[in-house]
C-alpha atoms as a PDB file:
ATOM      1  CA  UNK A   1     -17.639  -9.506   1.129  1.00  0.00           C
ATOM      2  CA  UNK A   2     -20.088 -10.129   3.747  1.00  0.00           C
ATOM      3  CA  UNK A   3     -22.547  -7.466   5.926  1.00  0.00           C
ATOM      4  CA  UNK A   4     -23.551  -8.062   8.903  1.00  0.00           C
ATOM      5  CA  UNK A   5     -25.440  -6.292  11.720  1.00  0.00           C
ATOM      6  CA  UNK A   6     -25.991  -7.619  14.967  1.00  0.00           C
ATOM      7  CA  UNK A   7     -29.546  -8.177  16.237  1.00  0.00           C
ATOM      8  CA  UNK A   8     -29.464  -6.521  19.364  1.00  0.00           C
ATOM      9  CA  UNK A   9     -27.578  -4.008  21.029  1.00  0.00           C
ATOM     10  CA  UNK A  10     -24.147  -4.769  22.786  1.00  0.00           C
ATOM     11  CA  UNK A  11     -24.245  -4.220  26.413  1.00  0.00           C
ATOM     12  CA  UNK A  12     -21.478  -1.387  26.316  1.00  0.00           C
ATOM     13  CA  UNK A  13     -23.331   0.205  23.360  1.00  0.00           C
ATOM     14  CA  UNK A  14     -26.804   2.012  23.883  1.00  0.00           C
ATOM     15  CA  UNK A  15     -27.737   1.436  20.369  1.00  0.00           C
ATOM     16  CA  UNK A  16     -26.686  -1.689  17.629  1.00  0.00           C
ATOM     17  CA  UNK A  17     -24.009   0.150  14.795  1.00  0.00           C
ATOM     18  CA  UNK A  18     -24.000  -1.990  11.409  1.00  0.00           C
ATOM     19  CA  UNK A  19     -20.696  -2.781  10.345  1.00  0.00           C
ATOM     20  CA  UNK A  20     -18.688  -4.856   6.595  1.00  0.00           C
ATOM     21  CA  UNK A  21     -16.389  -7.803   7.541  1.00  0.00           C
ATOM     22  CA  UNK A  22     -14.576  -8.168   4.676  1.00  0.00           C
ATOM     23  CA  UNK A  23     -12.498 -11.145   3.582  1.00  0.00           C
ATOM     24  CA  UNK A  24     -10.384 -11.290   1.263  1.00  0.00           C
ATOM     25  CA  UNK A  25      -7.134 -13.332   0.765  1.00  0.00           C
ATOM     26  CA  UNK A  26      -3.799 -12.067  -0.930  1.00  0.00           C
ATOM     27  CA  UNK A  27      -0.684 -13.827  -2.472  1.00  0.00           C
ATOM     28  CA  UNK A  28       2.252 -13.271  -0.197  1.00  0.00           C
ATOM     29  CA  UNK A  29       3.974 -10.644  -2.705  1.00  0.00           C
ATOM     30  CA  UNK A  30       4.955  -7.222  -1.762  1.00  0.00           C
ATOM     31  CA  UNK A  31       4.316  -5.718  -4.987  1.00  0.00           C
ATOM     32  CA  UNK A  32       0.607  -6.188  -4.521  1.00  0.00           C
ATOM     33  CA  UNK A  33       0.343  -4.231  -1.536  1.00  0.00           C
ATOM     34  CA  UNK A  34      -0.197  -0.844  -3.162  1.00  0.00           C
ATOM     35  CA  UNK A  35      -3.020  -2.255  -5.359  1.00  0.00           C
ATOM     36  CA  UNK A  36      -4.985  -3.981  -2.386  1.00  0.00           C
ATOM     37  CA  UNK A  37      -4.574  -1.266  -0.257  1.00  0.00           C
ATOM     38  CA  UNK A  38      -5.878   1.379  -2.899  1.00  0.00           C
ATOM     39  CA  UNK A  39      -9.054  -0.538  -3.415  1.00  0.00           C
ATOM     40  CA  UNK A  40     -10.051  -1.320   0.297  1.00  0.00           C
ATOM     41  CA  UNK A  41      -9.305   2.286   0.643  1.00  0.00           C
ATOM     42  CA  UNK A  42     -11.433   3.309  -1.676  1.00  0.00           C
ATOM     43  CA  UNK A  43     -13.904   0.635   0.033  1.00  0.00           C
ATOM     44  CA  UNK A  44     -13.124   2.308   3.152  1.00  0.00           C
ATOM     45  CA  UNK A  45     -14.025   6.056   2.169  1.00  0.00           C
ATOM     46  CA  UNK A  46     -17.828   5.069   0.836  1.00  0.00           C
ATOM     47  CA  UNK A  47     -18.566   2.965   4.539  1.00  0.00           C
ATOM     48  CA  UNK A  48     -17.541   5.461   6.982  1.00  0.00           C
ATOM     49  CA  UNK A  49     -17.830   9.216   7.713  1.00  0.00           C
ATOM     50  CA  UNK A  50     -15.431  11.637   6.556  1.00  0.00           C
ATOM     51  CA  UNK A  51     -12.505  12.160   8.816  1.00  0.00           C
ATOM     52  CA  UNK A  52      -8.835  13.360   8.509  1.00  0.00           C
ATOM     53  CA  UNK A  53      -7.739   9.880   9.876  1.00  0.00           C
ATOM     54  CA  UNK A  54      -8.046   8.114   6.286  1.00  0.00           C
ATOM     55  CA  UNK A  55      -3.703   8.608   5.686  1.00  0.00           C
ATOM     56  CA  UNK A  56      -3.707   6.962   9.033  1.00  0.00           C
ATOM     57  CA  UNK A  57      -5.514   4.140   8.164  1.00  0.00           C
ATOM     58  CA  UNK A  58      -3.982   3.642   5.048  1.00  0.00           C
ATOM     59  CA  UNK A  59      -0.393   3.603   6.563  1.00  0.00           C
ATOM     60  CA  UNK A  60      -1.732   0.920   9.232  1.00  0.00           C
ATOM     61  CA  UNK A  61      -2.759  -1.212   6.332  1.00  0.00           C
ATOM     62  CA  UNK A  62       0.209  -1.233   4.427  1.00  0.00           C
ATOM     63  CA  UNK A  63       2.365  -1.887   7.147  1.00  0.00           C
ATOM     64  CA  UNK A  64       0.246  -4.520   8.930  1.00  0.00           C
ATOM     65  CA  UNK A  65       0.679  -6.336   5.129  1.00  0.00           C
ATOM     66  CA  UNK A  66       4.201  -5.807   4.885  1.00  0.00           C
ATOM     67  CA  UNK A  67       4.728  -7.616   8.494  1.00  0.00           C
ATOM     68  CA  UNK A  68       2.653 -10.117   7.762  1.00  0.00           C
ATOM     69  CA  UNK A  69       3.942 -11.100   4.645  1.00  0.00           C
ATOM     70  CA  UNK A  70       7.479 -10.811   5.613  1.00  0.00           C
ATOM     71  CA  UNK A  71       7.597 -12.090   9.330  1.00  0.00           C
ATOM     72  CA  UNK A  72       4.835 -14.640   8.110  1.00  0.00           C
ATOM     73  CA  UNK A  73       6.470 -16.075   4.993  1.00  0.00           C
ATOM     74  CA  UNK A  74       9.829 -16.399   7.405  1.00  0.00           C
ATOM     75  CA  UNK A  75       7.942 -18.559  10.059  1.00  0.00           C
ATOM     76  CA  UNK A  76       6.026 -20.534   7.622  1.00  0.00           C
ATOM     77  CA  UNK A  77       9.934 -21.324   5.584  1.00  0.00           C
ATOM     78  CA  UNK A  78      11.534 -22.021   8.893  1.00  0.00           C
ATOM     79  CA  UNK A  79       8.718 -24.841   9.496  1.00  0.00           C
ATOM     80  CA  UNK A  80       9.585 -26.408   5.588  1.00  0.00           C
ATOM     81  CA  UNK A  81      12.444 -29.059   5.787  1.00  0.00           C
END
């Protein structure tokens, strides 16, 4: 995991706002979804401010995963003689 805070204010922002890139890499297996998505969750909740949006977010991730496994794994076999 790697922090990072820009040095200087954006131009469209009066003020800099730190921010966590995360990266993190995950077999291409549905079943793991649940787990990852659980613990960046949980990652999520202690970096930001308390909001009702968090069931939002969490739906995002686990379909964003889903497509990307699926619609990703089906380009990358159509490319494999």
């Amino acid at each position: 995991m790697a922090y990072k805070q820009p040095l200087s204010p954006s131009p469209q922002t009066p003020r800099s706002v730190p921010f966590v890139e995360l990266r993190q890499s995950l077999p291409s297996q549905i079943a793991l979804i649940s787990s990852f998505v659980d613990q960046l969750m949980r990652l999520i909740a202690k970096c930001r401010n308390q909001e009702d949006s968090g069931p939002e977010i969490e739906m995002a991730l686990r379909e964003a995963l889903a497509n990307a496994m699926v619609h990703g794994d089906l380009a990358r076999a159509k490319r494999i003689p």
